[in-house]
Protein backbone atom coordinates (compact mmCIF):
# COMPACT_ATOMS: atom_id res chain seq x y z
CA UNK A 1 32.45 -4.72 -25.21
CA UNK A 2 30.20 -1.79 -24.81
CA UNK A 3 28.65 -0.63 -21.64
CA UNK A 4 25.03 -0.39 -20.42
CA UNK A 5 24.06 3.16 -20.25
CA UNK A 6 21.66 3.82 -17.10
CA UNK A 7 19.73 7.36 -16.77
CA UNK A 8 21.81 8.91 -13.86
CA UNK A 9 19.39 12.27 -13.10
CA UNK A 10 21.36 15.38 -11.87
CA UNK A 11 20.16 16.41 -7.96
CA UNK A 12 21.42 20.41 -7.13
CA UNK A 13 24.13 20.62 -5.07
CA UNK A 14 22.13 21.93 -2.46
CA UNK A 15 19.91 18.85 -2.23
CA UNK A 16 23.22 16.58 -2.70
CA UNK A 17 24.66 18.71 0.31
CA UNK A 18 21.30 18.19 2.25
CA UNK A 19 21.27 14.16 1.98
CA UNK A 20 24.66 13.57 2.46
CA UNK A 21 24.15 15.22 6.17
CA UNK A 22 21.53 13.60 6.65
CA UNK A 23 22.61 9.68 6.19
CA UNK A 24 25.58 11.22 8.40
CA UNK A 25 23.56 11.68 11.53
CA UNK A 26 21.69 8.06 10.62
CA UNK A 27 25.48 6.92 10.32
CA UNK A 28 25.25 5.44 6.85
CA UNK A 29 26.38 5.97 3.30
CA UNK A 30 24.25 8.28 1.41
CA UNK A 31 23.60 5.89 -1.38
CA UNK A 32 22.22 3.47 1.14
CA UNK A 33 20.27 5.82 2.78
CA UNK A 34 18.77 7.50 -0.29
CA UNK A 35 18.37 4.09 -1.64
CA UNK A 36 15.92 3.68 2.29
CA UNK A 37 13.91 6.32 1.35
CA UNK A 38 13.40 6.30 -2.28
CA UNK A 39 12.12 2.87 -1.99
CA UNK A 40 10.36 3.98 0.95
CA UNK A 41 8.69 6.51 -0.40
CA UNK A 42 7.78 3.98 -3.94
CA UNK A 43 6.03 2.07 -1.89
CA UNK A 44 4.00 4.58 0.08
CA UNK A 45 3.00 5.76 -3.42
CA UNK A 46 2.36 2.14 -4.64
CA UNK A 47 -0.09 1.83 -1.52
CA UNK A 48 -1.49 4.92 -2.04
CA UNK A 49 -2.57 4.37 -5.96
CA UNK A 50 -3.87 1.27 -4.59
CA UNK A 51 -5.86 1.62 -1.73
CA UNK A 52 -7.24 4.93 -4.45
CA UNK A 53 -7.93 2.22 -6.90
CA UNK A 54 -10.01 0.24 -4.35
CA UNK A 55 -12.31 3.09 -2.98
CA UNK A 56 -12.99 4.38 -6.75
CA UNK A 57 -13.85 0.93 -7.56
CA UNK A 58 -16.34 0.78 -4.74
């Protein structure tokens, strides 16, 4: 059986270094916590296009 291949994007070691101190102090993994903000941030930019969408349209 072969496995399913997902896009895994490399993050400098520096950045790595930076999140993992941060979801420290919040007292939670760093995959949980990354996986807070990056679908945080999504939908702030999902908002964004939209409410952009809706003033051009007017």
């Amino acid at each position: 059986m072969t496995k399913t291949r997902h896009y895994t994007p490399e993050l400098s070691r520096e950045l790595v270094r930076k999140l993992y101190f941060a979801a420290k102090a919040e007292g939670i993994p760093m995959t949980r916590w990354l996986n807070r903000l990056v679908d945080g941030a999504l939908k702030e930019l999902s908002e964004t296009s939209n409410n952009q969408g809706a003033v051009e349209a007017a």
